[in-house]
C-alpha atoms as a PDB file:
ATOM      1  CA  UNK A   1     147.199  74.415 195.775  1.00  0.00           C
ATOM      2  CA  UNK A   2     144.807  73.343 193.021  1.00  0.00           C
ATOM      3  CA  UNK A   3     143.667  70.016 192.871  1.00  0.00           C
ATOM      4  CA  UNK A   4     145.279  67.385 190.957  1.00  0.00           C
ATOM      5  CA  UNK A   5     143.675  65.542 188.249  1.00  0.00           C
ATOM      6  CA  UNK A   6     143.900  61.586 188.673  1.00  0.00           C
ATOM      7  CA  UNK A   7     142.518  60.650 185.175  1.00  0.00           C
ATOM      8  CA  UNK A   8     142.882  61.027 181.616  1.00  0.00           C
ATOM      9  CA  UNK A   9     141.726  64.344 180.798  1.00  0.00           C
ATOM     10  CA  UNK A  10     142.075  63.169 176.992  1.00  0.00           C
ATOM     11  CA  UNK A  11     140.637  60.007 177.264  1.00  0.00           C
ATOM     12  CA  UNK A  12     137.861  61.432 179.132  1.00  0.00           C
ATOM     13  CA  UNK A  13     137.150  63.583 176.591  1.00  0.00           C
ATOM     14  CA  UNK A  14     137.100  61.083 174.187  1.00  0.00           C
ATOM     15  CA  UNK A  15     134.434  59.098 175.932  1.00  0.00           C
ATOM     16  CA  UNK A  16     131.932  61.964 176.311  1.00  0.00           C
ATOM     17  CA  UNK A  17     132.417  62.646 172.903  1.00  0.00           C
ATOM     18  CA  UNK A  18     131.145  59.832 171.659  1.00  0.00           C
ATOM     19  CA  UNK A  19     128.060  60.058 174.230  1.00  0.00           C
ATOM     20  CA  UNK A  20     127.094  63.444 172.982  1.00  0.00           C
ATOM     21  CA  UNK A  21     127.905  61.991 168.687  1.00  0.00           C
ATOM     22  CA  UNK A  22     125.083  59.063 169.729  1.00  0.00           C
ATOM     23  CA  UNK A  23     122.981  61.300 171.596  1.00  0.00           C
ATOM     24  CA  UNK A  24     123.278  64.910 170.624  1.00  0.00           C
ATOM     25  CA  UNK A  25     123.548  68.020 173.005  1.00  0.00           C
ATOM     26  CA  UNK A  26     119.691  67.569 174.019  1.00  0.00           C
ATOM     27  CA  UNK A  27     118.953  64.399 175.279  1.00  0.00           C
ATOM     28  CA  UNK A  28     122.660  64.135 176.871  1.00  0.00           C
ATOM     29  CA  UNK A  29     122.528  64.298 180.853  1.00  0.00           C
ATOM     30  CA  UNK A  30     125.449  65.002 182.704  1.00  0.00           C
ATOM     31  CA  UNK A  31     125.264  62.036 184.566  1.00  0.00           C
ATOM     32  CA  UNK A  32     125.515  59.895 181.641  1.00  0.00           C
ATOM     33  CA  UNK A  33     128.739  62.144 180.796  1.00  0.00           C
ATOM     34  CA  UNK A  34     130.152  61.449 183.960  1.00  0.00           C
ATOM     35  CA  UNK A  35     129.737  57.696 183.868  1.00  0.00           C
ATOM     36  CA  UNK A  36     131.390  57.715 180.416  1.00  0.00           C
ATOM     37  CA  UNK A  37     134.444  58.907 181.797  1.00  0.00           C
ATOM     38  CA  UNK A  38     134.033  57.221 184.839  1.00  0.00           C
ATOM     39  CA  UNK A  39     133.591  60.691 186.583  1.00  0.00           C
ATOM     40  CA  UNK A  40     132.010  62.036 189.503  1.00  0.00           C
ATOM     41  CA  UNK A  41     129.110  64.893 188.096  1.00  0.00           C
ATOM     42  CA  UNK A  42     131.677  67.314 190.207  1.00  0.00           C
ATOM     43  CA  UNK A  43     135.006  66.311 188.904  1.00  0.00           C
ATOM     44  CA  UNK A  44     133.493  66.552 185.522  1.00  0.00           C
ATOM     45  CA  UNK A  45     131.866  70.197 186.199  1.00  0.00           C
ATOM     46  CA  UNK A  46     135.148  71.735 187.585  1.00  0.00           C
ATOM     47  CA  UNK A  47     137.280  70.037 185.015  1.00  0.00           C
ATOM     48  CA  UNK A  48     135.117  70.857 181.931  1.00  0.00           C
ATOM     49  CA  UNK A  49     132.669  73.443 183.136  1.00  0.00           C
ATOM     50  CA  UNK A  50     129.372  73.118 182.121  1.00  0.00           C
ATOM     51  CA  UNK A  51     127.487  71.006 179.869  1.00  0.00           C
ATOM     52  CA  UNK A  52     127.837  73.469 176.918  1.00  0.00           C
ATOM     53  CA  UNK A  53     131.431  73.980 177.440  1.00  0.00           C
ATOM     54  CA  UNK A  54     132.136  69.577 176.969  1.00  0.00           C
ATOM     55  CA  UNK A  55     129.512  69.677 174.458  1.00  0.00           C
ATOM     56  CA  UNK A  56     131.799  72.827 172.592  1.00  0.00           C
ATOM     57  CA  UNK A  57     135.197  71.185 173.878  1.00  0.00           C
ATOM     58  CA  UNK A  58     133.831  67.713 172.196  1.00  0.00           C
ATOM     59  CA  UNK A  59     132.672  69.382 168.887  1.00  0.00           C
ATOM     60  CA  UNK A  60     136.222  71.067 168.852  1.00  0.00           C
ATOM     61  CA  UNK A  61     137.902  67.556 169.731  1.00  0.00           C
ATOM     62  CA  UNK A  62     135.632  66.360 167.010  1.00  0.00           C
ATOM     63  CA  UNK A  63     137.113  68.523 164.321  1.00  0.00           C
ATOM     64  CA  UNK A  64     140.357  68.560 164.914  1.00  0.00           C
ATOM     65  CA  UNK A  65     140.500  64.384 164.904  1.00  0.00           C
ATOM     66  CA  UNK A  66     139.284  64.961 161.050  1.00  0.00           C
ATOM     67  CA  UNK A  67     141.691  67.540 160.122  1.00  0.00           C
ATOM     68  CA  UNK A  68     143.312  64.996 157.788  1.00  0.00           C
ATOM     69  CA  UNK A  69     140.324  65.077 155.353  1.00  0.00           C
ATOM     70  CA  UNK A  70     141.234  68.928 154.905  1.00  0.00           C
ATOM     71  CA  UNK A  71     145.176  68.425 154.534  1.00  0.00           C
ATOM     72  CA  UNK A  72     144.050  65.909 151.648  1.00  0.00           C
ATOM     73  CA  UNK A  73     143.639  69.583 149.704  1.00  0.00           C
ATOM     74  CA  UNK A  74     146.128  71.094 151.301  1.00  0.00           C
ATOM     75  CA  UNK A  75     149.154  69.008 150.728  1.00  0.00           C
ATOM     76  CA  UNK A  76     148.650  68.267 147.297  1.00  0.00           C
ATOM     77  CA  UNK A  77     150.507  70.244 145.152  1.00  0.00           C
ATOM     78  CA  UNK A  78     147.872  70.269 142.020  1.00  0.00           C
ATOM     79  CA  UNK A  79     144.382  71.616 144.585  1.00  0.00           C
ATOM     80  CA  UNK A  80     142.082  69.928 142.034  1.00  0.00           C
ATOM     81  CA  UNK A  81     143.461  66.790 142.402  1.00  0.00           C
ATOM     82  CA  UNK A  82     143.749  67.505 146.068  1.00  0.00           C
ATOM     83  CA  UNK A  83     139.360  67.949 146.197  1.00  0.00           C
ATOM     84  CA  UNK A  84     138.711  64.528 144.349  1.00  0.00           C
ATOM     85  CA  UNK A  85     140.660  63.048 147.063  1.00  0.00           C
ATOM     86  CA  UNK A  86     138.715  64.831 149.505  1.00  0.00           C
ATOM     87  CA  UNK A  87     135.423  64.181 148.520  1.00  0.00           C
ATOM     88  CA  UNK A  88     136.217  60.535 147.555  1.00  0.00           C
ATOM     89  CA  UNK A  89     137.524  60.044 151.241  1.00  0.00           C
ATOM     90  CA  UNK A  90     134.183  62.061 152.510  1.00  0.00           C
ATOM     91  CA  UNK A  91     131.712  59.893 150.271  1.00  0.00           C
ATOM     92  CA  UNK A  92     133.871  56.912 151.955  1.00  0.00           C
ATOM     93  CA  UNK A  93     132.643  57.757 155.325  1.00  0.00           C
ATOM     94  CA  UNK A  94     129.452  58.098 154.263  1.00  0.00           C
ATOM     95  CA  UNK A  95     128.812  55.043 152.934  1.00  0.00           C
ATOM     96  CA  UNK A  96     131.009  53.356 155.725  1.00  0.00           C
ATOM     97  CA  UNK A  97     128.234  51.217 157.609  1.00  0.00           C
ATOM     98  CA  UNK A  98     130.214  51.635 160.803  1.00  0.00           C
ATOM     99  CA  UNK A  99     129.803  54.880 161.132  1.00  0.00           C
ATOM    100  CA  UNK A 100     125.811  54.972 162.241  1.00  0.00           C
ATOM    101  CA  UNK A 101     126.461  58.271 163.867  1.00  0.00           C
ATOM    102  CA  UNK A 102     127.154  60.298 160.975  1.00  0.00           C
ATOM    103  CA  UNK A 103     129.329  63.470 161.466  1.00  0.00           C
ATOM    104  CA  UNK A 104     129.248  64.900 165.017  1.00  0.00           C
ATOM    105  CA  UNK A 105     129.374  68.892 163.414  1.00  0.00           C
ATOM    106  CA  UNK A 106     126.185  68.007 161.306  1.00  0.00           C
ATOM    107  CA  UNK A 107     124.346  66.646 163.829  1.00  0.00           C
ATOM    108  CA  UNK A 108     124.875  69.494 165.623  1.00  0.00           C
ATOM    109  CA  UNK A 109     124.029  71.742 163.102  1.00  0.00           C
ATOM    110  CA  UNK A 110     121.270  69.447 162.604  1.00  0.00           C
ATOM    111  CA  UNK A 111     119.692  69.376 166.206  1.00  0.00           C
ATOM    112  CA  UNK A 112     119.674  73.250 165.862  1.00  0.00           C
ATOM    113  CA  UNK A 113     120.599  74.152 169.548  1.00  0.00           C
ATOM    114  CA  UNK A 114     118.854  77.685 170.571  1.00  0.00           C
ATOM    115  CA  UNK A 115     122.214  77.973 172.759  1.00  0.00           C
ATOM    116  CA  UNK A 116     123.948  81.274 170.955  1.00  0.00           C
ATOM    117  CA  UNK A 117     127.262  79.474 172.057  1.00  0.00           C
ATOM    118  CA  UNK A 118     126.712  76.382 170.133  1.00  0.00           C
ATOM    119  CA  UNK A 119     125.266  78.011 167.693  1.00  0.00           C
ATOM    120  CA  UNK A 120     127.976  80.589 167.297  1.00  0.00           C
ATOM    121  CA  UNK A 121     130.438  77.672 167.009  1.00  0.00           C
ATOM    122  CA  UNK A 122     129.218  75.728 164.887  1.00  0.00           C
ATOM    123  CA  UNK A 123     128.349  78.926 162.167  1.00  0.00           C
ATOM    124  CA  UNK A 124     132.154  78.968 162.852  1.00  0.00           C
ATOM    125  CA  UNK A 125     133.392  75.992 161.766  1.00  0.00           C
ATOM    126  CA  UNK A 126     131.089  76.422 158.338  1.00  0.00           C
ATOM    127  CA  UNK A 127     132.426  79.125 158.155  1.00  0.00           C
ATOM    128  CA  UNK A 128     135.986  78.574 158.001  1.00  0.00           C
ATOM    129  CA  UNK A 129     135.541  75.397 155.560  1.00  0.00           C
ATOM    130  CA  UNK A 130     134.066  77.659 152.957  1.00  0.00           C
ATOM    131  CA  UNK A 131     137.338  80.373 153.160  1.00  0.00           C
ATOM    132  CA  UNK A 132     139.684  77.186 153.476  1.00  0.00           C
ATOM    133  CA  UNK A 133     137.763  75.637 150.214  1.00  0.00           C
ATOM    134  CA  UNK A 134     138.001  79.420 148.626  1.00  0.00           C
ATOM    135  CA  UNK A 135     141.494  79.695 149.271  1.00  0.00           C
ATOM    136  CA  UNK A 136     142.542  76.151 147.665  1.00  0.00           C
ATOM    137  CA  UNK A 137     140.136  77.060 144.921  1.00  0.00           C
ATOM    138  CA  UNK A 138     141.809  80.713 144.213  1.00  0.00           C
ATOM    139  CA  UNK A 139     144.903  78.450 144.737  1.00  0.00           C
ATOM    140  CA  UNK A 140     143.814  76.630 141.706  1.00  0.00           C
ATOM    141  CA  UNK A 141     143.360  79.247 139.524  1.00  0.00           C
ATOM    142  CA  UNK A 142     146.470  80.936 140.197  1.00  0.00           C
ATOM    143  CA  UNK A 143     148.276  78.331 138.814  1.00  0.00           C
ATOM    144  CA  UNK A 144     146.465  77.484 136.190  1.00  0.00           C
ATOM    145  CA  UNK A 145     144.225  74.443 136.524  1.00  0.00           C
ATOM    146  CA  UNK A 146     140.658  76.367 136.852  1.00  0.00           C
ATOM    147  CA  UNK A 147     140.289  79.217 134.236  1.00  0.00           C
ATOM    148  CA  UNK A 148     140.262  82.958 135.370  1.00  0.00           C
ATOM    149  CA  UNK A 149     137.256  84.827 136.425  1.00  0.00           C
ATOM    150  CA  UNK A 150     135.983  81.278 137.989  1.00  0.00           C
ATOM    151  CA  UNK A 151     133.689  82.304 141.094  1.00  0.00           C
ATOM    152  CA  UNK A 152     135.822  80.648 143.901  1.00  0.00           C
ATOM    153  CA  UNK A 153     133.400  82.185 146.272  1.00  0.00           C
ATOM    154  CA  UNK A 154     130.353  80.964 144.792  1.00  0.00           C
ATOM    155  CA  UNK A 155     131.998  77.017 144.026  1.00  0.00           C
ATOM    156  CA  UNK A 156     133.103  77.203 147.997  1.00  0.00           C
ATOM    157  CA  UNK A 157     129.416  77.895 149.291  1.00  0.00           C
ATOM    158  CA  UNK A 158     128.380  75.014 146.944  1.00  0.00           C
ATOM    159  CA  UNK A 159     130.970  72.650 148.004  1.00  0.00           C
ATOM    160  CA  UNK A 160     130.368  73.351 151.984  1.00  0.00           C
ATOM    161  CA  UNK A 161     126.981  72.688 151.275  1.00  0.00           C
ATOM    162  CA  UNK A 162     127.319  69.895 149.226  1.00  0.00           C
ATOM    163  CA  UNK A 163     129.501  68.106 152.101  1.00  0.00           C
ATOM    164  CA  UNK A 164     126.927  68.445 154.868  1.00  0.00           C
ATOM    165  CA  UNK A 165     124.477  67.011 152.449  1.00  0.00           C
ATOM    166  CA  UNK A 166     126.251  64.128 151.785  1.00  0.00           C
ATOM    167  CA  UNK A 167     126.821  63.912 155.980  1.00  0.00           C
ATOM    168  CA  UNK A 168     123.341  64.561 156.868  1.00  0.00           C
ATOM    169  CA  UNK A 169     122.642  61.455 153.812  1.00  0.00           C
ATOM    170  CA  UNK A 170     124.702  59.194 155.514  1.00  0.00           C
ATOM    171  CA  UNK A 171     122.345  58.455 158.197  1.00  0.00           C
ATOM    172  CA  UNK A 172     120.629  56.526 156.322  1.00  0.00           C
ATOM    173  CA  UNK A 173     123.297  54.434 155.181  1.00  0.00           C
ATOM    174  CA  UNK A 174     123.785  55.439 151.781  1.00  0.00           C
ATOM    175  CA  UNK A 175     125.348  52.587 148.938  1.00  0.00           C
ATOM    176  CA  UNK A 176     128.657  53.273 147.907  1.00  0.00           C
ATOM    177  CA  UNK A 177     126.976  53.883 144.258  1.00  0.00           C
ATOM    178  CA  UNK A 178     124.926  56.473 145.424  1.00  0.00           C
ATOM    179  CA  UNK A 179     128.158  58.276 146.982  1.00  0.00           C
ATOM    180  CA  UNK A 180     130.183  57.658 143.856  1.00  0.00           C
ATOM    181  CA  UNK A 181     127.223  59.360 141.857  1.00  0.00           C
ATOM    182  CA  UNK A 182     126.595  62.320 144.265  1.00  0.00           C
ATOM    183  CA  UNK A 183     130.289  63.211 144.014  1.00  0.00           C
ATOM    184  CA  UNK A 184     130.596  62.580 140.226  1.00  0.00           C
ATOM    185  CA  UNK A 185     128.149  65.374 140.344  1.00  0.00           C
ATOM    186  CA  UNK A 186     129.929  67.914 142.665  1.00  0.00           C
ATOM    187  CA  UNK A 187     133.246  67.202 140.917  1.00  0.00           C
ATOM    188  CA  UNK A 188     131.567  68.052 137.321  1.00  0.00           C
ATOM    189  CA  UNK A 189     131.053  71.213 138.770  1.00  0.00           C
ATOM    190  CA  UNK A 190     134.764  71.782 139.343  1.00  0.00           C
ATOM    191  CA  UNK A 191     135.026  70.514 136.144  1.00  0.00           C
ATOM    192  CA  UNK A 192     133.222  73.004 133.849  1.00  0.00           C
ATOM    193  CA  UNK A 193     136.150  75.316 135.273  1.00  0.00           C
ATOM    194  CA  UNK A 194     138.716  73.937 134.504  1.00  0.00           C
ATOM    195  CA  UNK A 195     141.287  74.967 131.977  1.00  0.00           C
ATOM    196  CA  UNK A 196     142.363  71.567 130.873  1.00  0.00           C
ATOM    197  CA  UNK A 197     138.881  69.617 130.850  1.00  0.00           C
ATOM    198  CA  UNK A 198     140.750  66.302 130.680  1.00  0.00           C
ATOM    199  CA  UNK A 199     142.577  67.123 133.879  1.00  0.00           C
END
């Protein structure tokens, strides 16, 4: 019979995440993984695998825990409207002096791991922001609040790149005016396609 677990798997994961967020994927033993979740470096191997597999598992924990920035877009019936929100909650975080870490996925991207896993992963998750920005932006034009023939492909490259800009800024503790002015910038963009400019 297989072992049964006597801890938190969750909770577990939550701790190591935030060891690998301070850290990064480099300078991140094992052993300090395993005393972050209270572990033994042999529980944590045959729960989680290896070191790359938690460091994957936490980047995927990681993303899913902001999934609410995203439905921000996605919920709102008018998408424009739906992107101020977005970035305005994004340029929040930024400028939040709490969070010294900055965003977990940047760092990663960041810290440029030559593991073709991580890597892989992480061109991944960029990845699938840009189609998920496309698709609220082609959203947008099919019902009428950006004009027709607007490049949603070209406005979603900008706008992925844009965000991890702003996250890789926020390590150095940005002001909340500097925020406000980057995003006044990226939403002009959005704004030169619009059909009603006073939108």
């Amino acid at each position: 019979m297989p072992d049964v677990l006597h801890f938190d798997v969750d909770k577990a994961l939550d701790q190591m995440l935030k060891v690998f967020w301070q850290q990064g994927f480099k300078a991140t033993t094992t052993k300090q993984l395993a005393k972050s979740a209270s572990l033994s470096e042999g529980s944590l191997f045959n729960t989680f695998g290896s070191k790359r597999e938690l460091y994957i598992q936490t980047l995927q924990r990681y993303r899913e825990n902001a999934q609410f920035l995203f439905e921000l877009i996605e919920k709102d019936v008018s998408p424009i409207h739906g992107f101020r929100a977005y970035w305005n909650a994004i340029a929040a975080r930024a400028a939040d002096k709490t969070r010294v870490n900055g965003c977990m996925i940047t760092n990663a991207t960041v810290e440029q791991s030559q593991d073709a896993k991580i890597v892989e992963f992480i061109e991944t998750v960029h990845s699938d922001n840009e189609k998920f920005f496309k698709k609220h932006l082609d959203r947008a034009v099919k019902i009428g609040e950006l004009k027709q023939g607007t490049d949603a492909k070209a406005l979603a490259q900008f706008l992925q790149h844009s965000v991890q800009g702003i996250r890789v800024l926020s390590r150095t503790n940005p002001s909340k005016q500097k925020m406000r002015n980057i995003v006044n910038t990226a939403m002009s963009v959005l704004d030169q396609h619009l059909v009603n400019p006073t939108q």
